[in-house]
Protein backbone atom coordinates (compact mmCIF):
# COMPACT_ATOMS: atom_id res chain seq x y z
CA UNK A 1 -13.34 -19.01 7.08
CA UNK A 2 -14.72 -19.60 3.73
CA UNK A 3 -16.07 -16.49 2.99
CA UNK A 4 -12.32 -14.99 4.31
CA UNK A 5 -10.84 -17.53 1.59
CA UNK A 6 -13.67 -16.72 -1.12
CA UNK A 7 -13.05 -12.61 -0.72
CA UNK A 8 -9.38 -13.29 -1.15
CA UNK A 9 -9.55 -15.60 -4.00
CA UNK A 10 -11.86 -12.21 -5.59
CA UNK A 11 -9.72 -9.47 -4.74
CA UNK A 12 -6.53 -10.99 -5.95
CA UNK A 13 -7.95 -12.24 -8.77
CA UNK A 14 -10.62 -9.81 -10.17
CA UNK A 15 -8.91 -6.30 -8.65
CA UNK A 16 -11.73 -4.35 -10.27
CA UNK A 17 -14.31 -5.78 -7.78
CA UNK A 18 -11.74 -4.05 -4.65
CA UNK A 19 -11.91 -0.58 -7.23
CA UNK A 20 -15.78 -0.65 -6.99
CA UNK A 21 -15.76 -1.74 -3.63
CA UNK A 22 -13.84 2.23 -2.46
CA UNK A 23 -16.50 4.09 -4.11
CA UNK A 24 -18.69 5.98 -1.09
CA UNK A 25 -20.79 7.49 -3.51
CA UNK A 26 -22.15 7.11 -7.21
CA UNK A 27 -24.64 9.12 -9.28
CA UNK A 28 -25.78 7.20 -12.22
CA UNK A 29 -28.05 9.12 -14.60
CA UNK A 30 -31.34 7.82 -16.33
CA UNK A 31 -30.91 6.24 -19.69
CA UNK A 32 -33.07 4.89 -21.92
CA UNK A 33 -32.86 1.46 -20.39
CA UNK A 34 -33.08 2.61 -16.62
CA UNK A 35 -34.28 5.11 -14.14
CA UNK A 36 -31.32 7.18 -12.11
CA UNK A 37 -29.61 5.97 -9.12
CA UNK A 38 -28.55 7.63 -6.23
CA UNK A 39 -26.67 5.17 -4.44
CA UNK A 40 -24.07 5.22 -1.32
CA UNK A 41 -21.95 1.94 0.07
CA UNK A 42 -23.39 0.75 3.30
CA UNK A 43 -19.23 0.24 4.58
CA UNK A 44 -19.28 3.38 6.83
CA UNK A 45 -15.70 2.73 7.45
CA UNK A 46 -14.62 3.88 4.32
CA UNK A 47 -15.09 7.10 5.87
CA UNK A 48 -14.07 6.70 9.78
CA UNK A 49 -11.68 4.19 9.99
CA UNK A 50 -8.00 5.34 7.87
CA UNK A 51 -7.32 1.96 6.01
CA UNK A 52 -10.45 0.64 4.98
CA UNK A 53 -10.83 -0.16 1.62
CA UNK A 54 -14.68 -1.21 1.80
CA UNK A 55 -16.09 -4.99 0.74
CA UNK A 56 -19.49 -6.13 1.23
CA UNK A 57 -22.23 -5.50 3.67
CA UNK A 58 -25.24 -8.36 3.79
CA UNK A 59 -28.02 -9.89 5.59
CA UNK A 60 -29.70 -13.27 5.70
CA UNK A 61 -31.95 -14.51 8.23
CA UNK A 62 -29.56 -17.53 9.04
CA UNK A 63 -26.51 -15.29 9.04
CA UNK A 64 -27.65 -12.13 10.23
CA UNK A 65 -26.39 -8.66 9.79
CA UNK A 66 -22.94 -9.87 7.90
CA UNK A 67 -19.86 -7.50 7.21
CA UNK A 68 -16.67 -8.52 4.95
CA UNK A 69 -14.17 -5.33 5.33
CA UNK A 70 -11.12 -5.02 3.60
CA UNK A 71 -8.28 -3.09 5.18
CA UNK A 72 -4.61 -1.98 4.24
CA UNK A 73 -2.37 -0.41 6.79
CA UNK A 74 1.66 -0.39 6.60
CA UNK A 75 2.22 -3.04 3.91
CA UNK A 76 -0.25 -5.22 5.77
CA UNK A 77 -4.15 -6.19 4.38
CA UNK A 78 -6.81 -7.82 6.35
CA UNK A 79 -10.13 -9.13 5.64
CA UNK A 80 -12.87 -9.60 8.65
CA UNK A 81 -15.89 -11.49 8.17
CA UNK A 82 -18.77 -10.86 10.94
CA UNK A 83 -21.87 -12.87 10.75
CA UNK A 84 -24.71 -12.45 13.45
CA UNK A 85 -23.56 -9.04 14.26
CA UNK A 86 -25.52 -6.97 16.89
CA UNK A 87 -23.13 -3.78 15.76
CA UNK A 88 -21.18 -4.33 12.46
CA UNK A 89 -19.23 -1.39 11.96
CA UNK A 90 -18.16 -0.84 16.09
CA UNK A 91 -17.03 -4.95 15.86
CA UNK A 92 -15.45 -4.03 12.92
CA UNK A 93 -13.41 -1.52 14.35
CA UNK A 94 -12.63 -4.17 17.13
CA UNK A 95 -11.77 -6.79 14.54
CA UNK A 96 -9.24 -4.71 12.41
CA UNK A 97 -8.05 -2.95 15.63
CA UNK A 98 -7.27 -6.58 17.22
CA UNK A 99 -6.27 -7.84 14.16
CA UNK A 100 -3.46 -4.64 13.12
CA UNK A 101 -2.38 -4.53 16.72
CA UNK A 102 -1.54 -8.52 16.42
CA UNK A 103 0.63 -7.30 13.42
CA UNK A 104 2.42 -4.91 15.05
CA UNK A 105 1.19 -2.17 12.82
């Protein structure tokens, strides 16, 4: 519940974070003050589920694998938290399927 409450309290107030959040893939180049990064969001929704808008993937030994997904679909946004997942993205899909079906959407 609090990280549900903390993720909205970001993305309403700090939209930029939700911007950065959408991007699958990003190419930064070397510069003088770093090497180059190759780097792709760990949120394979983004790309197989129509709606998602990404969030934050995580892991901690007390929490397990950990998922925060962000979805918009008809006027109608919801955030899922998983902690201890065995499967993050397929209880994902379970979670915003549940959760859009509740909503009539």
């Amino acid at each position: 519940y609090d990280l549900a409450l903390l993720t909205r309290y970001l993305i309403r107030n700090y939209p930029l974070v939700t911007e950065i959040s959408q991007i699958e893939h990003i190419y930064l180049p070397q510069t003088d003050n770093h090497q180059d990064y190759d780097m792709y969001s760990g949120i394979n929704l983004l790309t197989t589920y129509p709606g998602v808008i990404g969030f934050k993937t995580g892991y901690t030994p007390e929490a397990g694998l950990t998922l925060i997904t962000l979805a918009k679909k008809e006027g109608h946004e919801v955030i899922g938290v998983l902690l201890g997942s065995a499967s993050r993205r397929d209880e994902a899909r379970e979670l915003l399927d549940y959760s859009f079906k509740k909503l009539g959407v």
